[in-house]
Protein backbone atom coordinates (compact mmCIF):
# COMPACT_ATOMS: atom_id res chain seq x y z
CA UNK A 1 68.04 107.31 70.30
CA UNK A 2 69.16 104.22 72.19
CA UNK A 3 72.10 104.98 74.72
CA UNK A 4 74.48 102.17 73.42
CA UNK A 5 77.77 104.05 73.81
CA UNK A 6 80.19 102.44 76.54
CA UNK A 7 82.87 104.30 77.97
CA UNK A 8 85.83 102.53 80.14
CA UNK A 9 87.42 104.13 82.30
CA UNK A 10 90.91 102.83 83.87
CA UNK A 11 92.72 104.37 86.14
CA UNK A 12 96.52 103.47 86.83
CA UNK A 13 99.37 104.40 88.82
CA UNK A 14 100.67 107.30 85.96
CA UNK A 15 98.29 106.80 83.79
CA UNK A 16 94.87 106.79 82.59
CA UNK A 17 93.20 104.95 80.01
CA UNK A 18 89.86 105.79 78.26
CA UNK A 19 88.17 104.83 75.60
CA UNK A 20 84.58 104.69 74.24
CA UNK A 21 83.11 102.06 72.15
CA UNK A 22 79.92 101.84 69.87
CA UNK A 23 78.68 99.36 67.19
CA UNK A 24 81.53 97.34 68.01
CA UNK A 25 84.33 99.20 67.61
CA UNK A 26 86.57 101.64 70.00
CA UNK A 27 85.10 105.03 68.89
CA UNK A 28 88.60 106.17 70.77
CA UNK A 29 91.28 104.67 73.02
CA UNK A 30 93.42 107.43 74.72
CA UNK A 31 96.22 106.98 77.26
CA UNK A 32 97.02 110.09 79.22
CA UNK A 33 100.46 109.97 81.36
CA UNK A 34 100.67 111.80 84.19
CA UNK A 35 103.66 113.50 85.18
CA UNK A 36 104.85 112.42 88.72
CA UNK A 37 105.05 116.23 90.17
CA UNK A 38 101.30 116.69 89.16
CA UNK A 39 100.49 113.61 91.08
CA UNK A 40 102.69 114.59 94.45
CA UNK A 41 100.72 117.38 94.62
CA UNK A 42 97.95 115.04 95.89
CA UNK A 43 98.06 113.69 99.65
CA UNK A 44 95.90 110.77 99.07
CA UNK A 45 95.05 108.86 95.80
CA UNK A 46 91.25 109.88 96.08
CA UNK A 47 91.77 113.38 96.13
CA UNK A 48 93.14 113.07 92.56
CA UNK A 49 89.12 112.20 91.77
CA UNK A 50 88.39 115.94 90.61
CA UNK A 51 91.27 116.30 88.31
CA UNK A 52 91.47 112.96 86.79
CA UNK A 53 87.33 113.16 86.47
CA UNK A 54 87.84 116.34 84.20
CA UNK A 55 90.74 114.44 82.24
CA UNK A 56 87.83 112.15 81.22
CA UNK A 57 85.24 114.87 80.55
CA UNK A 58 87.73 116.65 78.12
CA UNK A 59 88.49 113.64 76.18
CA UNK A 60 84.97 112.61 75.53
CA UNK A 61 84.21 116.58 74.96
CA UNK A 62 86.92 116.31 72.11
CA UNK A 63 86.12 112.96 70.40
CA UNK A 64 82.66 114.42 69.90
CA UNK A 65 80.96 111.46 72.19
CA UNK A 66 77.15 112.64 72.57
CA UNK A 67 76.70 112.22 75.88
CA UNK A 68 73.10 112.04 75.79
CA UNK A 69 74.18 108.22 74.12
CA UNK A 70 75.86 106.75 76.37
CA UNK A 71 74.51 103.61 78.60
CA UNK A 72 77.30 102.80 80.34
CA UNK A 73 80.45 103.93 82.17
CA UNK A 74 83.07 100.70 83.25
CA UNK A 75 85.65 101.21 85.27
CA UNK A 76 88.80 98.76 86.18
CA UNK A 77 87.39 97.84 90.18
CA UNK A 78 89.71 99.09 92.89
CA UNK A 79 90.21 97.47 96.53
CA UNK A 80 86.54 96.81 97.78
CA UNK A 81 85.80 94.06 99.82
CA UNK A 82 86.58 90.52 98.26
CA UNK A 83 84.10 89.83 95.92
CA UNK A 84 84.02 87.07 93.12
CA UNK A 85 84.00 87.68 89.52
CA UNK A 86 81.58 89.83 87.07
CA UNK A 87 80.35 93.14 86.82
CA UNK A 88 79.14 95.26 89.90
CA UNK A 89 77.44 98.37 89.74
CA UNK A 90 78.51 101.19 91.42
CA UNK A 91 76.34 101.70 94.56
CA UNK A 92 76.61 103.93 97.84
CA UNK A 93 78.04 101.18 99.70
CA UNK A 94 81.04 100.76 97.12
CA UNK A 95 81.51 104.37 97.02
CA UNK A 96 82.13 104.34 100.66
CA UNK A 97 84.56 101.72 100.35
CA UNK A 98 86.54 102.87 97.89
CA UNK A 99 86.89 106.41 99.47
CA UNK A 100 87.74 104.79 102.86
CA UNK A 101 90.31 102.34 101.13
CA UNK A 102 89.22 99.23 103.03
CA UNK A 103 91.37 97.18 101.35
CA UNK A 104 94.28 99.51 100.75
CA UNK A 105 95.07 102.64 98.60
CA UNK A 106 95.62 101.88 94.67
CA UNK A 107 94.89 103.72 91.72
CA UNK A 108 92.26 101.52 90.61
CA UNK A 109 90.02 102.85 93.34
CA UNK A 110 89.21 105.75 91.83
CA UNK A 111 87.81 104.18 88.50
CA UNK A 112 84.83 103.65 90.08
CA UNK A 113 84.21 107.09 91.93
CA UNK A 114 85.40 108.46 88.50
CA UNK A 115 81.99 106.45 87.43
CA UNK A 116 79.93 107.83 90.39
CA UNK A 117 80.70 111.21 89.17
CA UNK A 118 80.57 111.15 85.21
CA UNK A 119 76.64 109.51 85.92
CA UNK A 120 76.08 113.09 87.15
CA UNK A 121 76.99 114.39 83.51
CA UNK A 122 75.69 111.09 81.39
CA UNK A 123 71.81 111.44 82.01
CA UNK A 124 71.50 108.16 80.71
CA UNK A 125 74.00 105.93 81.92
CA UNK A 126 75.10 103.79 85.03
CA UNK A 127 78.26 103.18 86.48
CA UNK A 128 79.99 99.64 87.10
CA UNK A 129 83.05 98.14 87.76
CA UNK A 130 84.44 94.76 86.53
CA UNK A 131 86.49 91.92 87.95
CA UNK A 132 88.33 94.36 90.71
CA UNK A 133 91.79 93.64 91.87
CA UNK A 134 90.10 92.09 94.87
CA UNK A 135 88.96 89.15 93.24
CA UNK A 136 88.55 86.14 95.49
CA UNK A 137 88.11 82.40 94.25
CA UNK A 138 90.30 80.91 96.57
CA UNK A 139 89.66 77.40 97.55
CA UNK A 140 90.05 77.26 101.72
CA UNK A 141 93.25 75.89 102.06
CA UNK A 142 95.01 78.05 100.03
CA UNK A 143 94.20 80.88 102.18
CA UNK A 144 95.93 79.83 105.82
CA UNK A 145 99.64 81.21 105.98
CA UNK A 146 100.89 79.27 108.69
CA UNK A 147 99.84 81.26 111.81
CA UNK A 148 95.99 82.75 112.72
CA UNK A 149 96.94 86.21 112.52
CA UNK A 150 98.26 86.45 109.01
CA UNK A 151 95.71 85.61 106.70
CA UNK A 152 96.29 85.21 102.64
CA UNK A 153 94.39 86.90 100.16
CA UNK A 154 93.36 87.58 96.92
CA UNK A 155 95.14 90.67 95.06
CA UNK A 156 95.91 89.99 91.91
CA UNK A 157 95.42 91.78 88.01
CA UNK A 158 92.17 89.98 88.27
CA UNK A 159 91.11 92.02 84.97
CA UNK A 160 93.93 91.14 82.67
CA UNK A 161 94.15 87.63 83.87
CA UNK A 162 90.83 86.64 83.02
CA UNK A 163 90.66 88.44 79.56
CA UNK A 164 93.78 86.43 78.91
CA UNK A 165 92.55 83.00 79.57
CA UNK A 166 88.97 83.97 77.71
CA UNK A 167 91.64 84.62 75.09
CA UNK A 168 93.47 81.68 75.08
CA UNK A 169 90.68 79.01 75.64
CA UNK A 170 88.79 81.17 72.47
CA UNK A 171 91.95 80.88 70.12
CA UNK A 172 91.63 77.10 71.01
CA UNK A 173 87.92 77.27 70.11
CA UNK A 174 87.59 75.86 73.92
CA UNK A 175 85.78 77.40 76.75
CA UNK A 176 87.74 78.67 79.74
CA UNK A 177 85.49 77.00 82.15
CA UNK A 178 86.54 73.60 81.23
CA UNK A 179 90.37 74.48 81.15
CA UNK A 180 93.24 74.37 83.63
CA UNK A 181 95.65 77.39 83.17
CA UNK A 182 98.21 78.87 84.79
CA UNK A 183 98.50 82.98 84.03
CA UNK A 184 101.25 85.22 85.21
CA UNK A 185 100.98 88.55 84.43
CA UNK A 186 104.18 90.65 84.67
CA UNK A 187 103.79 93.99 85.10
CA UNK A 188 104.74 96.91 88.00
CA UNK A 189 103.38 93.52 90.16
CA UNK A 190 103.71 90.10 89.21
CA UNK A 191 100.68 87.63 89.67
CA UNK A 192 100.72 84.28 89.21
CA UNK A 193 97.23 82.71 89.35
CA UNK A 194 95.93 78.33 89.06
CA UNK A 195 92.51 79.14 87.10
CA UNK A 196 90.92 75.63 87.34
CA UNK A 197 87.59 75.58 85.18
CA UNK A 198 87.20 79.35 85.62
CA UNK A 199 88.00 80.01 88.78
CA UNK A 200 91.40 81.24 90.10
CA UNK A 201 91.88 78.98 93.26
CA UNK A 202 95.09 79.91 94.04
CA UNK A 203 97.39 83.42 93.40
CA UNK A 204 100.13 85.40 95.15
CA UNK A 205 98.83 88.45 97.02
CA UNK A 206 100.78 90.75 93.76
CA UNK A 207 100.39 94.44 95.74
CA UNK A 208 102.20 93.98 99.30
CA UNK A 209 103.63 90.94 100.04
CA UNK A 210 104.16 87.73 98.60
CA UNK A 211 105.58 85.98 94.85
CA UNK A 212 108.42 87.05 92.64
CA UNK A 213 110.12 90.85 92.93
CA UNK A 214 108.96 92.81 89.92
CA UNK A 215 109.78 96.47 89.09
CA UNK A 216 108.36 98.62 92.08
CA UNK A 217 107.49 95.79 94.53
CA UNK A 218 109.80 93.18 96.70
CA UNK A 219 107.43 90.08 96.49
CA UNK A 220 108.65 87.55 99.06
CA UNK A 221 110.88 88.46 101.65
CA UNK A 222 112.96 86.69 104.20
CA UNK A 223 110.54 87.16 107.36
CA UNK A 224 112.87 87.13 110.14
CA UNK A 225 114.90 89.20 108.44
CA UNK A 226 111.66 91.71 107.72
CA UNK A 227 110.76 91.58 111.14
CA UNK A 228 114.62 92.92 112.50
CA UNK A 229 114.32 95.48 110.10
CA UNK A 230 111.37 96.42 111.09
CA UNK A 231 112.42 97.05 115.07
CA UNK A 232 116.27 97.68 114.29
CA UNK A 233 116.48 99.76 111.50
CA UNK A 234 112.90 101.44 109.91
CA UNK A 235 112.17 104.53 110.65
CA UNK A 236 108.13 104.67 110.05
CA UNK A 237 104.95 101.71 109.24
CA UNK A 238 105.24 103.65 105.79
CA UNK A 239 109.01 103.50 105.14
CA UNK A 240 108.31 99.60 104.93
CA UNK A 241 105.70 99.79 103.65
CA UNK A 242 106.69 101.48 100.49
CA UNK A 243 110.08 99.12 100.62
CA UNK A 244 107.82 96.35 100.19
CA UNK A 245 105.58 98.10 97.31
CA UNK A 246 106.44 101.23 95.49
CA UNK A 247 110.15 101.21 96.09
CA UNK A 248 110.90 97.46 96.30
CA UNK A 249 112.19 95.12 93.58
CA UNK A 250 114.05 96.70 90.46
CA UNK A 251 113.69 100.27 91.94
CA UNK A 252 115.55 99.26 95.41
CA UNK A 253 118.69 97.30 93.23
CA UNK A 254 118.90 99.98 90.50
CA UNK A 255 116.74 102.95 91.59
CA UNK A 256 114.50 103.04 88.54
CA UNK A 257 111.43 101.04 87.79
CA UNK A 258 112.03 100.76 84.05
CA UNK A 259 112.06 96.91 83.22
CA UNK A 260 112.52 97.78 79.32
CA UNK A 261 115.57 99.91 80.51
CA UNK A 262 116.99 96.35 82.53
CA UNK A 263 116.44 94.65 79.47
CA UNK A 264 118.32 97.09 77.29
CA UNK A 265 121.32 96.67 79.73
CA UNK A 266 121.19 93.29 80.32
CA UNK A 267 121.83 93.14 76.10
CA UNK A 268 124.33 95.26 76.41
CA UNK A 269 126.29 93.11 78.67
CA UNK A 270 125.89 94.32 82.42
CA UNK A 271 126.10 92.01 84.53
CA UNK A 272 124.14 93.57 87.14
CA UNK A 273 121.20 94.43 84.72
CA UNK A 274 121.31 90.93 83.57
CA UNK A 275 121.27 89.06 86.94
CA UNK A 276 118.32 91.25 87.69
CA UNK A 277 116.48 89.61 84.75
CA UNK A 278 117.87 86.31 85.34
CA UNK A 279 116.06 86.44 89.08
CA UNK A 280 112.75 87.61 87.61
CA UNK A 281 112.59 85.16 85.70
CA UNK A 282 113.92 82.69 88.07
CA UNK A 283 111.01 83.53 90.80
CA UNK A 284 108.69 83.52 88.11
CA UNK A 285 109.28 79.94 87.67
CA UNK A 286 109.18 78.90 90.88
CA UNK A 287 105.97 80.88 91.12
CA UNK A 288 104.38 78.96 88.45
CA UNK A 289 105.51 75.73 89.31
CA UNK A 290 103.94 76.54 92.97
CA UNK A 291 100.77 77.04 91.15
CA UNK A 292 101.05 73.79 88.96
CA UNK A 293 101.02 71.59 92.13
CA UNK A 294 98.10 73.55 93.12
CA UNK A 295 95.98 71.78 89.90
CA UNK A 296 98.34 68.25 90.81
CA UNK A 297 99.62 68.63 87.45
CA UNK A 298 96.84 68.72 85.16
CA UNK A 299 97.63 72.42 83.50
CA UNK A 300 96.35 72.46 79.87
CA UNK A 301 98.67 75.84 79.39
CA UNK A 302 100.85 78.36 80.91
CA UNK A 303 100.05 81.96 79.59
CA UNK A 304 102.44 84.85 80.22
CA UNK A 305 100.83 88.13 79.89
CA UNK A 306 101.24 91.93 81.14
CA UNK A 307 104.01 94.75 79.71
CA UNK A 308 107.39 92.63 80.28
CA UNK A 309 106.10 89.82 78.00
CA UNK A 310 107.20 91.54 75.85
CA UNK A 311 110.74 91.00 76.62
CA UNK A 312 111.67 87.71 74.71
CA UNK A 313 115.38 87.26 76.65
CA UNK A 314 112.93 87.05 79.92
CA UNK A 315 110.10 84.90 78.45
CA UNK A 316 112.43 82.35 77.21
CA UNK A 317 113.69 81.81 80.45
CA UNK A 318 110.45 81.45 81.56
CA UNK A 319 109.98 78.54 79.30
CA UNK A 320 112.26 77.05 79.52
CA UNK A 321 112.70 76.27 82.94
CA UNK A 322 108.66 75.65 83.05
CA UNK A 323 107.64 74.11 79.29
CA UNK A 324 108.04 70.59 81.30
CA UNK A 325 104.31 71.26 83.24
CA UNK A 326 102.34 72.55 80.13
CA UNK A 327 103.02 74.43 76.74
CA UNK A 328 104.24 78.07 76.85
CA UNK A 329 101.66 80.83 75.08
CA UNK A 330 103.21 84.45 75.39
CA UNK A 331 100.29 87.36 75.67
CA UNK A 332 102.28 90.70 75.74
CA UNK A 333 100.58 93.74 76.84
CA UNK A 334 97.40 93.64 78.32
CA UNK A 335 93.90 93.74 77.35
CA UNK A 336 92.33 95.31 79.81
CA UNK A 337 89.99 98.32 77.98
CA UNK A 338 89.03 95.34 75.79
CA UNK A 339 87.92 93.30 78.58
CA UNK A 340 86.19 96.30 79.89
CA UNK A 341 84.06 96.82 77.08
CA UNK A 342 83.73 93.31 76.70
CA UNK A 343 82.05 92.39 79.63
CA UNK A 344 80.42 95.96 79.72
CA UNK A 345 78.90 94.98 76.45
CA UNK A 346 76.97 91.97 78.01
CA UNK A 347 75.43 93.36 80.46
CA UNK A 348 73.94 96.41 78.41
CA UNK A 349 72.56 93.81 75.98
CA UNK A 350 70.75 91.65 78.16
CA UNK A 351 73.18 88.68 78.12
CA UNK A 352 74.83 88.89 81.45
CA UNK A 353 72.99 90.76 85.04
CA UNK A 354 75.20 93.12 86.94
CA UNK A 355 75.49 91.95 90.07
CA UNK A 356 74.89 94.21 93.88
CA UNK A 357 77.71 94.74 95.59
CA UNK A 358 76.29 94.21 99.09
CA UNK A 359 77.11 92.25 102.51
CA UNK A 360 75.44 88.96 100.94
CA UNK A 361 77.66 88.79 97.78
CA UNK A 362 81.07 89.77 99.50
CA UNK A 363 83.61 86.50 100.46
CA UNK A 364 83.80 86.02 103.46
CA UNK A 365 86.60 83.64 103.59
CA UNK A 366 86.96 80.28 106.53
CA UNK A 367 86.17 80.75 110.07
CA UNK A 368 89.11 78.80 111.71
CA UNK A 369 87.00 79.65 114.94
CA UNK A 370 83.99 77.35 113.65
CA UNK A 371 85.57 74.56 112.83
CA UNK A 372 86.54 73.41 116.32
C-alpha cells in the first residue's frame, strides 16, 4: 500500500486545525478551540506540545486514518531562522530552534515539533513545514530602519499570503511569478506584503512592531513616546511587550479582541466602535500605499485576505481610498490547510524537493559592516 495520505497540522493561538487529505480531497478538516483557562495552565507555548500532540492523535484515531498510509505530516512553520520560501523538513537543527524560540514565542512553533512527534507514531511518514512566518525575501534596502541597532525583518502570514496570490494569478489564468501584487492579510495581525514576480520584497514586521493596529496587536507606535513609557511608567520588558502584541490594538481601546463584535457595533451606531473601524481601515491604506511605492507603481492587483475580509463596511473603505493604485480583489478567510496540502502534495509526488533547513539555506540579511 503506497503511503499517500497527508496530514496538516496548524497550530494557532486558540486553535488548532487538522485535516488529512487523500486522492485529492480533505478526508477531514477539524478545528478544535481551545478554551483560554486550559491554555494558562501552560507556562510556555512549547509545553502545550504533549497535549495538543494527543488532540491530533485522537482526531486521526476517530476519522479512521490508517496510519500505516500516511507519507506525510505538514505543519504551518513557526519562528526559525529566516529562511526563503518552500517546504523544509523537519530536522534536529529546526527542532532545536523551535523549542528555544530563536525568533520569538508563537503558536506556530509547535506545528512542527507536533510533526517531530506524530513521525514516532506514522512509521511511514516525514515531517515538514511550509512557508513559516519567518519568511524572508526582502530586497536590502528595505531592511535598514534608520539606526544600526534596530534592524527590520520579515514576520508576516507568509502561508496565507502566498496561497492567496497563487490564487489570484490562477483565477487570472496568469502565473504569480510574473505578477506584481500587493496582499494584506487582516487577521489577529495585519500584514501588508509588495510580492514582485514571486517574491515578497517588502512587508511590515505583523507580530511586534510595525504597520496598522489590528485586534490584539498595536502596529506602529509613536517611538518617543514608547520609549518614556518604557522608563516612566512600565512596570516589566513583558508588560510592553504584551501592550505591543497580545493586548495592543482593539483589545487596549475596547478590552476585547473580537473584530466581528466592532463591526456589529459600529452598525449599530457607536461611535467609538465605528472610529475603531474607520482607523483600521485607514492604516491599512496607508500600509498599502507604502507598499505600492515599493513596486514604483506597477501593482497588477491589491488582494485583501485573512478573517476581517470578511467585513464589507471595512473592505470598502479599503477600496476606496486605494482602488486608484490597482483593482481591489477581496479573499475572505484564509486558505491556509489548503495551501498546506497543496504544497505538501508536490513534494510527495516528485514535483517539487523539500529543501534542508541548515546554516547554508538560512538569510542572512546585509552586513552594513562590509560595505565600508
Amino acid at each position: 500500500m503506497d503511503a499517500n495520505y497527508i496530514l496538516a497540522v496548524n497550530p494557532g493561538a486558540t486553535s488548532t486545525k487538522i485535516a488529512a487529505y487523500h486522492a485529492d480531497r480533505f478526508v477531514f478538516l477539524t478545528v478544535i478551540r481551545h478554551d483560554c483557562d486550559d491554555l494558562m495552565r501552560f507556562r510556555r507555548i512549547v509545553d502545550q506540545l504533549d497535549y495538543r500532540k494527543e488532540l491530533v492523535l485522537t482526531e486521526v484515531r476517530k476519522n479512521h486514518i490508517p496510519f500505516e498510509r500516511v507519507g506525510m505530516i505538514i505543519s504551518r512553520g513557526g519562528l526559525v531562522r529566516p529562511i526563503e520560501s518552500g517546504v523544509y523538513e523537519v530536522n534536529e537543527e529546526m527542532i532545536r530552534d523551535l523549542r528555544e524560540g530563536v525568533s520569538g514565542e508563537h503558536a506556530s512553533n509547535l506545528g512542527g515539533l507536533i510533526g517531530a512527534e506524530l513521525i514516532r507514531e506514522f512509521p511511514r511518514a516525514k515531517a515538514y513545514i511550509c512557508d513559516p512566518v519567518v519568511v524572508d525575501e526582502l530586497q536590502d534596502v528595505a531592511r535598514l530602519s534608520g539606526h544600526p541597532a534596530f534592524r527590520r525583518i520579515s514576520i508576516f502570514h507568509a502561508l496565507n499570503q502566498k496561497a492567496t496570490a497563487r490564487t489570484h494569478a490562477r483565477s487570472r489564468a496568469e502565473k504569480y511569478e510574473e505578477l506584481n501584487l500587493i496582499v494584506a492579510h487582516l487577521g489577529s495581525g495585519i500584514s501588508v506584503g509588495a510580492h514582485r514576480r514571486g517574491r515578497v520584497i517588502d512587508v511590515n514586521n505583523a507580530l511586534n512592531g510595525e504597520g496598522p493596529f489590528a485586534p490584539e496587536r498595536s502596529g506602529t507606535l509613536p517611538t518617543g513616546a514608547l520609549a518614556r513609557f518604557c522608563f516612566e511608567e512600565a512596570e516589566s520588558l513583558q508588560q510592553v511587550n504584551e501592550m505591543i502584541a497580545g493586548k495592543g490594538g482593539l483589545y487596549a481601546y475596547l478590552g476585547h479582541k473580537d473584530a466581528a463584535e466592532m463591526e456589529k457595533a459600529a452598525r449599530e451606531g457607536k461611535r467609538k466602535e465605528k472610529l475603531l473601524q474607520e482607523a483600521m481601515a485607514y492604516q491599512t491604506s496607508k500600509e498599502i500605499g507604502a507598499m505600492a511605492a515599493v513596486l514604483e507603481g506597477d501593482v497588477d492587483a491589491i488582494l485583501i485576505t485573512g478573517g476581517i475580509a470578511y467585513n464589507e463596511d471595512l473592505t470598502a473603505c479599503v477600496r476606496k481610498q486605494v482602488d486608484f493604485i490597482a483593482p481591489v480583489f477581496i479573499y475572505p478567510g484564509e486558505d491556509e490547510m489548503q495551501a498546506l496540502v497543496m504544497n505538501g502534495s508536490l513534494v510527495l509526488e516528485g514535483s517539487v524537493p523539500a529543501r534542508e533547513y541548515s546554516e547554508e539555506n538560512m538569510v542572512k540579511g546585509i552586513d552594513l559592516e562590509r560595505l565600508g
